[in-house]
Protein backbone atom coordinates (compact mmCIF):
# COMPACT_ATOMS: atom_id res chain seq x y z
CA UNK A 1 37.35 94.48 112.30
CA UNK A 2 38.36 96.11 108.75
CA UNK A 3 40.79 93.60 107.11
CA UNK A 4 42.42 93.94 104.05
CA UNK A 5 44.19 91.03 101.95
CA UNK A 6 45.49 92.53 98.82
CA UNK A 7 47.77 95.43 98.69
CA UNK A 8 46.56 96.72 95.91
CA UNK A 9 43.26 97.32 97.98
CA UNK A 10 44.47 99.18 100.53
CA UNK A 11 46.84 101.53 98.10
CA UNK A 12 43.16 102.20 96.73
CA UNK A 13 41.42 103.37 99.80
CA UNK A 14 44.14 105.20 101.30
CA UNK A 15 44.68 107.30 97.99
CA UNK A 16 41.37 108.03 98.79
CA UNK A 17 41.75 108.78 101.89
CA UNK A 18 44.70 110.88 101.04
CA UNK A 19 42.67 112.96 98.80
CA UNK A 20 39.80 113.77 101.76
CA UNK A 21 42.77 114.89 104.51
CA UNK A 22 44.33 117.49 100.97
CA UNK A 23 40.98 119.00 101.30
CA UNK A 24 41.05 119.82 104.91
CA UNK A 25 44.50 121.80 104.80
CA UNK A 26 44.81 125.14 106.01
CA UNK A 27 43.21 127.79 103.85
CA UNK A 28 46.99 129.33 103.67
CA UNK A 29 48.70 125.69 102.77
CA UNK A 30 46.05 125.34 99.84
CA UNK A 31 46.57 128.63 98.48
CA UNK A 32 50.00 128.53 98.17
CA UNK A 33 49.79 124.55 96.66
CA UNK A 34 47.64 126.25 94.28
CA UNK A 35 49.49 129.30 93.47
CA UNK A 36 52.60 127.25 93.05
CA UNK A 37 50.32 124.96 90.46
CA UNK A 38 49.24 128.28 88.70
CA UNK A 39 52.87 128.79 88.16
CA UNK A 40 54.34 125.55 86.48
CA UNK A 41 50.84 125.60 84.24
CA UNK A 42 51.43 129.43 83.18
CA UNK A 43 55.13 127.96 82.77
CA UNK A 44 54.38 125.30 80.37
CA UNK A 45 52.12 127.13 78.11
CA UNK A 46 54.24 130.05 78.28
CA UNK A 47 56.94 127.66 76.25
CA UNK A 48 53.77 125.94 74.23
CA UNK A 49 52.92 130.03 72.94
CA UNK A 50 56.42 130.41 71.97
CA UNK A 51 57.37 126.72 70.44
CA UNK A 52 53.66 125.33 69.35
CA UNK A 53 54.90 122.73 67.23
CA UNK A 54 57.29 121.13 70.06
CA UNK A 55 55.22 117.89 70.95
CA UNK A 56 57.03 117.16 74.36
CA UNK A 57 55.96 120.39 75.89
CA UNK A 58 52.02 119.34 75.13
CA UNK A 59 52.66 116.02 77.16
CA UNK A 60 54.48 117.71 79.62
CA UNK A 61 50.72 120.09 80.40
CA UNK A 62 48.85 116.19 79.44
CA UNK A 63 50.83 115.18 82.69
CA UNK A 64 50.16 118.30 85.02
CA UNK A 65 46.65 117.67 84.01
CA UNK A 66 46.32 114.14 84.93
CA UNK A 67 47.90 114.72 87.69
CA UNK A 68 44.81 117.33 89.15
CA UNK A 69 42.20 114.97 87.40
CA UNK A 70 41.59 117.10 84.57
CA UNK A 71 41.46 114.51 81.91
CA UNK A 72 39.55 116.22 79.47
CA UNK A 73 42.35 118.90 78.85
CA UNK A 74 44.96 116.05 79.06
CA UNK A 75 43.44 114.46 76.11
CA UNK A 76 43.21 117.44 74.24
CA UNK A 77 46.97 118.34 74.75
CA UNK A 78 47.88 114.54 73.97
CA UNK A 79 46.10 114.51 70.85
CA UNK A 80 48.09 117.63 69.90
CA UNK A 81 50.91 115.83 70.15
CA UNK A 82 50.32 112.82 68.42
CA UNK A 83 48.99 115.46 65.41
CA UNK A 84 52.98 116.61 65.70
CA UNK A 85 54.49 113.50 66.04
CA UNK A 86 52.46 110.78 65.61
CA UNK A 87 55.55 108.12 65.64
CA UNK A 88 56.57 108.45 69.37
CA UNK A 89 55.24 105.32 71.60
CA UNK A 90 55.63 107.59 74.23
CA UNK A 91 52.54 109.70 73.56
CA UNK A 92 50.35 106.37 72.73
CA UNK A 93 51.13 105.15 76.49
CA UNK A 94 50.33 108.60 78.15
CA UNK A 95 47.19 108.51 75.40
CA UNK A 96 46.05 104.87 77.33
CA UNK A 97 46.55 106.10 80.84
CA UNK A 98 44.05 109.51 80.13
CA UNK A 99 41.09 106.82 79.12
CA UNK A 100 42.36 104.44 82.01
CA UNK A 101 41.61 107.44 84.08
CA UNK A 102 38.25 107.93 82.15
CA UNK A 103 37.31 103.86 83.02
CA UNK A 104 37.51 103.26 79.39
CA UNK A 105 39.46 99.76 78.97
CA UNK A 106 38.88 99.51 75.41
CA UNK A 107 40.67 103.02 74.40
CA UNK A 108 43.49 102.08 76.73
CA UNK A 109 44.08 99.16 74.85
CA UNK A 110 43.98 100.25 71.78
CA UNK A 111 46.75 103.06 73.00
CA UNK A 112 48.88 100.68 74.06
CA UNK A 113 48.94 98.36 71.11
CA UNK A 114 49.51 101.38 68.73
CA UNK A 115 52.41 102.12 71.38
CA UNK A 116 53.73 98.49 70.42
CA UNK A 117 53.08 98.78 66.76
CA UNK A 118 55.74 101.69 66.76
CA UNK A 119 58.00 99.91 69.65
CA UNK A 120 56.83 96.18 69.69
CA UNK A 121 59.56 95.22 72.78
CA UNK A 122 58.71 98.41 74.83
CA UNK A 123 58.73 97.15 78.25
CA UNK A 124 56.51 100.00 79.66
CA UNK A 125 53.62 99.44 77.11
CA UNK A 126 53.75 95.51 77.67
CA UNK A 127 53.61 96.39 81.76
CA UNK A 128 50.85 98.34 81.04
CA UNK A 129 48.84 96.04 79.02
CA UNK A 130 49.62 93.35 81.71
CA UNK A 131 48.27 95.46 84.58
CA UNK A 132 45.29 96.50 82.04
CA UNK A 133 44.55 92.70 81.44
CA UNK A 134 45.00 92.01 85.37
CA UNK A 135 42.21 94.40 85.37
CA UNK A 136 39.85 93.42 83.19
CA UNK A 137 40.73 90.00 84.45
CA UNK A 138 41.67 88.35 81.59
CA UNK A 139 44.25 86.59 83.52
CA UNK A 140 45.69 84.35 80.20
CA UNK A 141 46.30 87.44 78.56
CA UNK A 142 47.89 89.08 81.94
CA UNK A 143 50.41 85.74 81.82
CA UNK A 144 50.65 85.99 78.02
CA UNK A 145 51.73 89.23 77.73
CA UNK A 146 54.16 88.89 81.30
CA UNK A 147 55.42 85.63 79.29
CA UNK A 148 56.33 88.39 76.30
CA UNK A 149 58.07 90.44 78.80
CA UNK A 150 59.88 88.69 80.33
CA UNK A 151 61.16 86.71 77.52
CA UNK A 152 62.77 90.15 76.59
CA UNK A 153 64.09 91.48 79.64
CA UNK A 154 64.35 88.42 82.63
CA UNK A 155 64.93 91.07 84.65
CA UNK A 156 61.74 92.70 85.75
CA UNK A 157 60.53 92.69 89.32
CA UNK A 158 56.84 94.65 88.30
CA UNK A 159 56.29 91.85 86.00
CA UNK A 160 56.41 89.02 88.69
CA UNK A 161 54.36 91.52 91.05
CA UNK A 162 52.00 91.69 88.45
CA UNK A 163 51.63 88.34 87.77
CA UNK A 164 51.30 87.50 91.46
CA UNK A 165 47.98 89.24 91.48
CA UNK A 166 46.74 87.20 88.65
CA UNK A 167 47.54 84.25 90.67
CA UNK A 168 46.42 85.66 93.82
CA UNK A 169 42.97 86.71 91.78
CA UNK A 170 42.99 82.73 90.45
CA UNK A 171 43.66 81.02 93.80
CA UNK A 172 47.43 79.69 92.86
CA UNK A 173 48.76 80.99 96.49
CA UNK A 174 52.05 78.99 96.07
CA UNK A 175 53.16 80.29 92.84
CA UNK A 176 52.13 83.64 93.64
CA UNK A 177 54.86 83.45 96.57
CA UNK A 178 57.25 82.24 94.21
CA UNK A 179 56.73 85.34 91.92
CA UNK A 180 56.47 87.75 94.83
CA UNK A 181 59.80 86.03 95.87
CA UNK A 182 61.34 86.41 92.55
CA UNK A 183 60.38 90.37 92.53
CA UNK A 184 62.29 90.92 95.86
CA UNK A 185 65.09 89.17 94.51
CA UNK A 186 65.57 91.33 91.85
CA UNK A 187 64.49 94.18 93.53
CA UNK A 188 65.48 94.09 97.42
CA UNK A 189 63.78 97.07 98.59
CA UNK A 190 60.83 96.73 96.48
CA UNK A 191 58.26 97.50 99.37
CA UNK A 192 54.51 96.57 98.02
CA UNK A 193 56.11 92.96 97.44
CA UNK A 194 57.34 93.10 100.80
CA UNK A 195 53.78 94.19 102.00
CA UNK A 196 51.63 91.54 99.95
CA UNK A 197 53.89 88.77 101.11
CA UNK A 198 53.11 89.79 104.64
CA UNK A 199 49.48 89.84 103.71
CA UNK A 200 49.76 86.47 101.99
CA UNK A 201 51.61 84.94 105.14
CA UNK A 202 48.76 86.65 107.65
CA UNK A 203 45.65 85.23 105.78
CA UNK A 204 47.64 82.23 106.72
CA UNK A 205 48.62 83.00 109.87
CA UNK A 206 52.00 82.22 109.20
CA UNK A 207 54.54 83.72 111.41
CA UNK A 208 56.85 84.89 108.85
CA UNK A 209 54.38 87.62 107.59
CA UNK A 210 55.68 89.66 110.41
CA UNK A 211 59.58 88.97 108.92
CA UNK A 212 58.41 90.64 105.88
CA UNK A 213 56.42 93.33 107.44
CA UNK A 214 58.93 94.57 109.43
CA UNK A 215 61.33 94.63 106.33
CA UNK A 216 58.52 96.77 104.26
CA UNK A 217 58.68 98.86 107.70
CA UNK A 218 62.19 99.56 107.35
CA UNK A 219 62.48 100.31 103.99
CA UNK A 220 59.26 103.19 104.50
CA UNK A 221 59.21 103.59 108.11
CA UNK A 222 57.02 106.97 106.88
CA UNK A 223 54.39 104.83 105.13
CA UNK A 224 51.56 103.54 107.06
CA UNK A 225 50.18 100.47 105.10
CA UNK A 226 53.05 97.91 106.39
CA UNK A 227 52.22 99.11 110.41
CA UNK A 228 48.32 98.77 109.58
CA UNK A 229 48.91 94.77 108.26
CA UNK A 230 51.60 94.55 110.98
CA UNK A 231 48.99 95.44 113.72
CA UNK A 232 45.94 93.58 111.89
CA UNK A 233 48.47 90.37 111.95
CA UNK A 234 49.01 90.61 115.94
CA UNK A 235 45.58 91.53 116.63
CA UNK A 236 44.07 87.90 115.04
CA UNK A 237 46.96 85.71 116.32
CA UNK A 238 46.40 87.12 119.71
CA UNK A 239 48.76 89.45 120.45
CA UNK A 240 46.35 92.45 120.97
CA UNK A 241 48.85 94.73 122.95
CA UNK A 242 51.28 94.25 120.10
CA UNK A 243 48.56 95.42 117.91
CA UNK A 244 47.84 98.02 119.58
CA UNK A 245 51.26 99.43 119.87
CA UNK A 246 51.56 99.09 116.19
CA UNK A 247 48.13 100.63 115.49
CA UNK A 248 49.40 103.78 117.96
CA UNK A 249 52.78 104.44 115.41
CA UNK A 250 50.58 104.84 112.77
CA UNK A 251 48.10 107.32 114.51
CA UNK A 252 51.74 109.01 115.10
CA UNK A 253 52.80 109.31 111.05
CA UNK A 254 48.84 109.65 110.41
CA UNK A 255 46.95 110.57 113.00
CA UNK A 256 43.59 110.29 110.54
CA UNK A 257 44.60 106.71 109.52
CA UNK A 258 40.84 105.48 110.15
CA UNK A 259 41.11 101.81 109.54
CA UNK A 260 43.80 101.73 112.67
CA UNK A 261 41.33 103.74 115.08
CA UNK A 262 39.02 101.47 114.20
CA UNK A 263 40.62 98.32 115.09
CA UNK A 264 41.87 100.16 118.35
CA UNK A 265 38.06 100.50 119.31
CA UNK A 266 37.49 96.97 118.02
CA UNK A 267 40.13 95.69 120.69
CA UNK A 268 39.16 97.68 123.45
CA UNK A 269 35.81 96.31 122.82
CA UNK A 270 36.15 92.23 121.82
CA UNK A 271 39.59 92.02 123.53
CA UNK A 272 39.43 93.84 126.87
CA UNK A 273 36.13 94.45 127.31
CA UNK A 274 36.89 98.39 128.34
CA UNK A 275 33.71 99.89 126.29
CA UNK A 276 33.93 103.05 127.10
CA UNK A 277 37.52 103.18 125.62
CA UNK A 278 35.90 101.79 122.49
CA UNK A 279 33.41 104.37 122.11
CA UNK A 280 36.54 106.68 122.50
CA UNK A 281 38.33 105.27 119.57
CA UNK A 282 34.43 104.64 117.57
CA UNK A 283 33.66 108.43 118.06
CA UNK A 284 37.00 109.69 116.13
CA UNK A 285 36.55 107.36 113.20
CA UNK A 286 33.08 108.83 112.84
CA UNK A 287 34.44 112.58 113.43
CA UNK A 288 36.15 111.88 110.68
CA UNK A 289 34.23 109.24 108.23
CA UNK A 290 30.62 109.88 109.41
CA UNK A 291 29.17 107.36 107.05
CA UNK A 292 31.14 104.66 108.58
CA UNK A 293 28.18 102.30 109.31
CA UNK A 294 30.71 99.51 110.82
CA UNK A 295 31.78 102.11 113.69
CA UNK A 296 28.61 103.41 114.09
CA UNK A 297 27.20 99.72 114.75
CA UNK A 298 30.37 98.54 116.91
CA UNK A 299 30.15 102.55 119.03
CA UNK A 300 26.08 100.82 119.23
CA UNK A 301 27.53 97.25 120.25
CA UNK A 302 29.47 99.33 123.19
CA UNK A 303 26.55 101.74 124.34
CA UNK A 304 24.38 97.96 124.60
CA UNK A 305 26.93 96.65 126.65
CA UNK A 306 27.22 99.33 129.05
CA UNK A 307 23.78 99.38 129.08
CA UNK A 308 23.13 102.57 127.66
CA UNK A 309 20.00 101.24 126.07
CA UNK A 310 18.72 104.44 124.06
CA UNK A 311 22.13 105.29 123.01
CA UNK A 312 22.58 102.35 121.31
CA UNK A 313 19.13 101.96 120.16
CA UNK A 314 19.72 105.75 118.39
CA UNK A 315 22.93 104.09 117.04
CA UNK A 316 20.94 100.72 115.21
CA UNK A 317 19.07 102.81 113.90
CA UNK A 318 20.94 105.29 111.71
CA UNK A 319 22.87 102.20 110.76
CA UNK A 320 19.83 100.95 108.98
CA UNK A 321 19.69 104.47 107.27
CA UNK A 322 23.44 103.99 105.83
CA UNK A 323 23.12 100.44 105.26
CA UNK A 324 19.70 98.94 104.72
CA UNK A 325 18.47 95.79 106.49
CA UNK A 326 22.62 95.56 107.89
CA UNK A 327 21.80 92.52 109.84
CA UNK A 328 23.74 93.48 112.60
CA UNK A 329 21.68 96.17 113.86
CA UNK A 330 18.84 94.74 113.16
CA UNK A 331 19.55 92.02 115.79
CA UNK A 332 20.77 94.62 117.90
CA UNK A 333 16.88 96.30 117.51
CA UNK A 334 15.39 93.38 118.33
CA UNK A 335 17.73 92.73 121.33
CA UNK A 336 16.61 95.94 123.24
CA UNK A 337 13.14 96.31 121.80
């Protein structure tokens, strides 16, 4: 079973996952996404070529490039603009999130603290270095610099998220509730809090995580992530048809969502015992994510229990060539040999 306890994790994976289905559009959809990129990028440096010494229009390409992962040409344009105007905090913060991209901490920093030399109470370059600090996890600087935030500005829900993490990250459960609390009271439809408090009450098994859940539901009943933690929540308190349910709305908004075929096959397989259903639900995951060792081993599992003793042998096997010595399928070998 694929669980997930942080928000922050699954955001991760599924902006991965996000990338992989872009690339498997329709020839015609991508050539039109890219023709209409073409466009604003001949529009911007169209205005560049006729006002060069107009810093905002350099940031505005430093953004369309970040935004297709060139960060290379991002930096260059940046740097352009802090030649122009080097007195604009602005261009320092964009200047940190092009070497955030690059995984260099150190240059990100130093961006953001020449942002707050210029604007020492600018609340975006303080959020910034908070979430930098979170991390790096240098968790007294993450409260020191939410301490410096909030001492300007009380009213900041992203600073209590952020700090919620830290406390998550330390083991302080209780007072990362209260934060997570105090970021939905100033923000009401703030839907990752929503989310990690549901994940927070789950690893608990706390009944109310499906009261928040269902809230984050509301507020993006397009988004998948508060289904998939609403399913995972009934599926380990014993409510597997629930889960289920759940896990088939999401195949309905995102009918590639892997993690929720997988736990459907997991079900079918631990819960009900129906393994050829499992191998069903196995199979898809690993049309899609081939090097998915855990499927491959559970799809395995399934072919052992029904007997299909070669199958799953053939199964063990390429586990071990994905994931070497996975223990699993190595008892599983020496099961059936």
């Amino acid at each position: 079973m694929i669980r997930f306890y942080f928000f922050v994790v699954v955001m991760l994976i599924l902006a991965g996952y996000t990338s992989c289905i872009q690339k498997n559009e329709s020839s015609s959809d991508s050539q039109t996404n890219l023709e209409a990129t073409d466009e604003l990028l001949n529009k911007i440096t169209g205005a560049i070529e006729a006002n060069p010494n107009d810093d905002k229009l350099y940031i505005e390409r430093a953004n369309y490039y970040l935004a297709i992962d060139s960060v290379t040409l991002a930096l260059r344009d940046i740097t352009l603009a802090i030649d122009i105007n080097n007195q604009n905090p602005d261009h320092y913060i964009i200047l940190s999130e092009a070497y955030l991209a690059l995984g260099n901490p150190d240059r990100c920093l130093e961006g953001l603290e020449k942002a707050l030399e210029i604007s020492p109470k600018n609340q975006e370059a303080l959020l910034k270095k908070a979430h930098l600090f979170l991390i790096m996890r240098q968790y007294d600087k993450t409260y020191e610099t939410i301490k410096e935030l909030i001492a300007i500005d009380n009213f900041n829900p992203m600073a209590y998220y952020i700090r919620s993490f830290a406390l998550l990250e330390q083991g302080d459960t209780a007072n990362a509730i209260r934060n997570l609390m105090v970021a939905i009271d100033q923000k009401q439809d703030y839907f990752e809090a929503f989310v990690q408090l549901g994940i927070i009450y789950s690893s608990q098994k706390n009944p109310r995580a499906a009261d928040y859940l269902l809230t984050a539901i509301e507020l993006k009943p397009e988004s998948p992530e508060a289904y998939y933690q609403l399913g995972l929540f009934f599926q380990e308190n014993g409510e597997p048809e629930k889960a289920i349910e759940i896990y088939n709305n999401i195949l309905n908004i995102e009918p590639r969502f892997t993690f929720a075929i997988y736990n459907l096959g997991y079900i079918y397989l631990v819960y009900f015992k129906e393994f050829g259903n499992a191998v069903n639900y196995f199979n898809r995951v690993l049309e899609i994510d081939p090097g998915n060792f855990e499927a491959l081993y559970n799809r395995g599992y399934a072919y052992e229990l029904m007997g299909k003793t070669e199958s799953a042998k053939n199964d063990y096997r390429e586990v071990l060539e994905l994931k070497t010595n996975y223990k699993l399928a190595i008892e599983g070998l020496n099961r059936l040999e």
